[in-house]
PDB file of N, CA and C in Angstrom:
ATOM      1  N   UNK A   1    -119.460 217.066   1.124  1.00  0.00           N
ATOM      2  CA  UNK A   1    -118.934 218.307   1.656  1.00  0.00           C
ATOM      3  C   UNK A   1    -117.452 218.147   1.987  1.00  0.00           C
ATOM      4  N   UNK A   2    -116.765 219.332   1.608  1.00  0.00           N
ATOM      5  CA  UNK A   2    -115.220 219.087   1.771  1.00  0.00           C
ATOM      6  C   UNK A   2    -114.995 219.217   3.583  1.00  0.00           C
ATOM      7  N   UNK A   3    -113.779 218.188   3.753  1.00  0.00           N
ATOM      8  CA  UNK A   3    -113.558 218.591   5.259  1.00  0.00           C
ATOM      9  C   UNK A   3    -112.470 219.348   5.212  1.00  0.00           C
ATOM     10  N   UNK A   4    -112.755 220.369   6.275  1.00  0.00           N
ATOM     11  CA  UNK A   4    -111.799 221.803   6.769  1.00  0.00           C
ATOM     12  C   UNK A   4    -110.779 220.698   7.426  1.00  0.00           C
ATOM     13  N   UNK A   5    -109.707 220.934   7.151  1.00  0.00           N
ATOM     14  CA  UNK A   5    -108.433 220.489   8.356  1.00  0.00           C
ATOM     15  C   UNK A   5    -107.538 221.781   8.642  1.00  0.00           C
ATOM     16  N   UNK A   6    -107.464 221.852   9.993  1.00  0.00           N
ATOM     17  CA  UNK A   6    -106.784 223.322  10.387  1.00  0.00           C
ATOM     18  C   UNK A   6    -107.775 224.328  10.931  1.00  0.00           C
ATOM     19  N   UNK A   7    -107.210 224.906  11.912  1.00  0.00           N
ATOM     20  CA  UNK A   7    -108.020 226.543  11.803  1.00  0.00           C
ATOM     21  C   UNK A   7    -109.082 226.187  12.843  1.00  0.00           C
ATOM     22  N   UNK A   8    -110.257 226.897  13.221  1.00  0.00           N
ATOM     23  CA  UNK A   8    -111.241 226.996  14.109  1.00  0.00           C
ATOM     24  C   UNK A   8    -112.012 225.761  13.852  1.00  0.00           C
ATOM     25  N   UNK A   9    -112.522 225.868  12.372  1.00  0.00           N
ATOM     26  CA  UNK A   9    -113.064 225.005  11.912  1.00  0.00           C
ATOM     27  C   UNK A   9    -112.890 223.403  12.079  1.00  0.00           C
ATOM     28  N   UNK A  10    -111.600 223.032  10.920  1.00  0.00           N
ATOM     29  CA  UNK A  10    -111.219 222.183  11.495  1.00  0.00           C
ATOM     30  C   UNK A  10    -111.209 221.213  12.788  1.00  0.00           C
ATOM     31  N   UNK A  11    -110.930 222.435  13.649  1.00  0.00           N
ATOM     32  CA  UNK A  11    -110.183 221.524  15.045  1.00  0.00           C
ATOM     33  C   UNK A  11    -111.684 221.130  15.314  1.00  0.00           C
ATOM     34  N   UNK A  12    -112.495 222.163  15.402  1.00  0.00           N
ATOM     35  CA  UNK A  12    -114.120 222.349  15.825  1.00  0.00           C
ATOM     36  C   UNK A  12    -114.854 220.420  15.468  1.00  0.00           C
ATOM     37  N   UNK A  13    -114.589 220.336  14.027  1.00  0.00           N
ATOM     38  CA  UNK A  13    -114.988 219.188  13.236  1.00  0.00           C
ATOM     39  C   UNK A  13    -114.064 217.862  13.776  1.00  0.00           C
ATOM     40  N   UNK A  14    -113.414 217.785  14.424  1.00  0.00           N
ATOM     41  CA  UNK A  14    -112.437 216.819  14.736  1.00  0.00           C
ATOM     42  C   UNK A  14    -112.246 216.509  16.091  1.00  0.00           C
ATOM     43  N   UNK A  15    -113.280 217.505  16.992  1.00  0.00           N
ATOM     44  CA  UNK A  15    -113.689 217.486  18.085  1.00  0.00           C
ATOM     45  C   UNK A  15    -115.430 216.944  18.210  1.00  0.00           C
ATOM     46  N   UNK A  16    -115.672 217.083  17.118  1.00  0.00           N
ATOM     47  CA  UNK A  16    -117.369 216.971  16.447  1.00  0.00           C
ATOM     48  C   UNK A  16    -117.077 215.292  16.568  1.00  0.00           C
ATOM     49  N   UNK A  17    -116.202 215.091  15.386  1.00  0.00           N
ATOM     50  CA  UNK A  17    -116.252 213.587  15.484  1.00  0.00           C
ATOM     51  C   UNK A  17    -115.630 212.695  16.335  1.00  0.00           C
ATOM     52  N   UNK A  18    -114.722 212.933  17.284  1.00  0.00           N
ATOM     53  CA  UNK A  18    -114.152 212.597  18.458  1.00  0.00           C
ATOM     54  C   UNK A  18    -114.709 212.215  19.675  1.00  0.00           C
ATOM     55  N   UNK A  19    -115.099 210.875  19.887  1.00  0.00           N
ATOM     56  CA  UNK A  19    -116.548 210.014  20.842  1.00  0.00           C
ATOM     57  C   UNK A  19    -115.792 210.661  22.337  1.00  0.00           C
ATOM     58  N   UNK A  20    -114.452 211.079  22.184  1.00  0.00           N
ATOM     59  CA  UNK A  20    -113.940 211.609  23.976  1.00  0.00           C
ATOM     60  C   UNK A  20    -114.211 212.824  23.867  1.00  0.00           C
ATOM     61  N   UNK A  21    -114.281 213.625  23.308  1.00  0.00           N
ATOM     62  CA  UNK A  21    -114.746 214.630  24.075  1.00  0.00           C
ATOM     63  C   UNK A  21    -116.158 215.290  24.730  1.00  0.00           C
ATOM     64  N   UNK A  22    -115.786 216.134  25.615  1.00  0.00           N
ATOM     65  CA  UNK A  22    -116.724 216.217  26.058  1.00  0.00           C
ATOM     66  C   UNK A  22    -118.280 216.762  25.623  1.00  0.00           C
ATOM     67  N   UNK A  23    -119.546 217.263  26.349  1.00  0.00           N
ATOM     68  CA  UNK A  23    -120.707 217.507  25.654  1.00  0.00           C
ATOM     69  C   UNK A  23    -120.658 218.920  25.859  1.00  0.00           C
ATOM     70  N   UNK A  24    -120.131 219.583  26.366  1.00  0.00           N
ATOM     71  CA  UNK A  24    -120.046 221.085  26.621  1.00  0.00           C
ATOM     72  C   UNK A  24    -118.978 221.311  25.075  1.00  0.00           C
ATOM     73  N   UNK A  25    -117.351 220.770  24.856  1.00  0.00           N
ATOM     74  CA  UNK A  25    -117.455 221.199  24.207  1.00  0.00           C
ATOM     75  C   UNK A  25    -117.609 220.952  22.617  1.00  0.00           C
ATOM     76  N   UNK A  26    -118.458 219.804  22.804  1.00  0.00           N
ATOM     77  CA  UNK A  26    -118.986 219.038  21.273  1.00  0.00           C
ATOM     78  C   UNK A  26    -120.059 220.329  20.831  1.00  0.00           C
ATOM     79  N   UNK A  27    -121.325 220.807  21.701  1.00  0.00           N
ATOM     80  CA  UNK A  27    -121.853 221.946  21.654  1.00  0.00           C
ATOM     81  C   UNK A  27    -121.292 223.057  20.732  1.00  0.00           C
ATOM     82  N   UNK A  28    -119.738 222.995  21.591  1.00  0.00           N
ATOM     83  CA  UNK A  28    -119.354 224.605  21.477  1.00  0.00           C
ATOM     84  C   UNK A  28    -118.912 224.254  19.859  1.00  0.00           C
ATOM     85  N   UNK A  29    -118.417 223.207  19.485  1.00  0.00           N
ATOM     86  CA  UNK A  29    -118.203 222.530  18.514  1.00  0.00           C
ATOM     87  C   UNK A  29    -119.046 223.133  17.076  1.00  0.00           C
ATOM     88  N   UNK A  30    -120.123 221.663  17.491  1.00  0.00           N
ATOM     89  CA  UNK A  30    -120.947 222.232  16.721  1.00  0.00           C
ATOM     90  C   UNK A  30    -121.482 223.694  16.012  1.00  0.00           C
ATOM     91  N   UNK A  31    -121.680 224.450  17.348  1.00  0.00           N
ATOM     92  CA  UNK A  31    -122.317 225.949  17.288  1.00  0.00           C
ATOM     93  C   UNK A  31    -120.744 226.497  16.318  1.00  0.00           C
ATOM     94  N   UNK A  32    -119.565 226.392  16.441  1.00  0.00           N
ATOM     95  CA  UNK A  32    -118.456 226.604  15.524  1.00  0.00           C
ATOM     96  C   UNK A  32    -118.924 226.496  14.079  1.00  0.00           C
ATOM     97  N   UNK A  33    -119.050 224.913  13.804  1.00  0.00           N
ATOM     98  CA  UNK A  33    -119.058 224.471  12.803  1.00  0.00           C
ATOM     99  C   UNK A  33    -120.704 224.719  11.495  1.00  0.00           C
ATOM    100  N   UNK A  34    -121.073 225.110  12.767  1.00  0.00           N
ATOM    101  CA  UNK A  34    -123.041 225.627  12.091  1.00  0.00           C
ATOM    102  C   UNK A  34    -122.951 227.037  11.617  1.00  0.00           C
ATOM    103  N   UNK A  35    -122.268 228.215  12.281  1.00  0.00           N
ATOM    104  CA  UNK A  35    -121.906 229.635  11.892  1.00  0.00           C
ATOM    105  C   UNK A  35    -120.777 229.623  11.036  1.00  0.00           C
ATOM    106  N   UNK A  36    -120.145 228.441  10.268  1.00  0.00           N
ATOM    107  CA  UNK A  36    -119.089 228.689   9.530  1.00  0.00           C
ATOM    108  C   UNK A  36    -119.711 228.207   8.518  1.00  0.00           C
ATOM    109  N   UNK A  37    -120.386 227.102   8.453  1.00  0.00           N
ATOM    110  CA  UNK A  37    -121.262 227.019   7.316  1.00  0.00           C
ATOM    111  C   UNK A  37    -122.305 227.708   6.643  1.00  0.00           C
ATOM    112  N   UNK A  38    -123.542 228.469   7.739  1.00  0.00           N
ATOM    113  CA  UNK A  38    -124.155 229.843   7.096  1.00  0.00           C
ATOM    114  C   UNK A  38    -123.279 231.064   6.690  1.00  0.00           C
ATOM    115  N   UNK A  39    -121.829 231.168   7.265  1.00  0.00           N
ATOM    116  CA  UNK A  39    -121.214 232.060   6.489  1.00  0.00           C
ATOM    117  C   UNK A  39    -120.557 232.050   5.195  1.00  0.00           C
ATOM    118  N   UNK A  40    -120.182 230.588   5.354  1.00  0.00           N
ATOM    119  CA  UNK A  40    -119.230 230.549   4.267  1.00  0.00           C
ATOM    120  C   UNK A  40    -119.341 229.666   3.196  1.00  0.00           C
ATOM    121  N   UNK A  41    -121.135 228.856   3.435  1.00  0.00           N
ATOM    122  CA  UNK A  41    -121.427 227.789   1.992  1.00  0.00           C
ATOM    123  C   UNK A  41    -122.805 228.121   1.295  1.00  0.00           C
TER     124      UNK A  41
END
């Protein structure tokens, strides 16, 4: 799968894989990165 760099997405995915941040917003993260993929693959 191609990685997004930039944009909602992106940052979303780079916060996904980033062991500091936090679990609130790895969540919010995720839930980003899960509605961009049923929309857009």
């Amino acid at each position: 799968m191609a990685v997004h760099h930039g944009g909602k997405v992106g940052k979303a995915g780079k916060t996904l894989a980033s062991s500091t941040s936090s679990k609130g917003a790895k969540s919010k993260a995720g839930k980003t990165l899960a509605n961009h993929k049923a929309a857009k693959h």
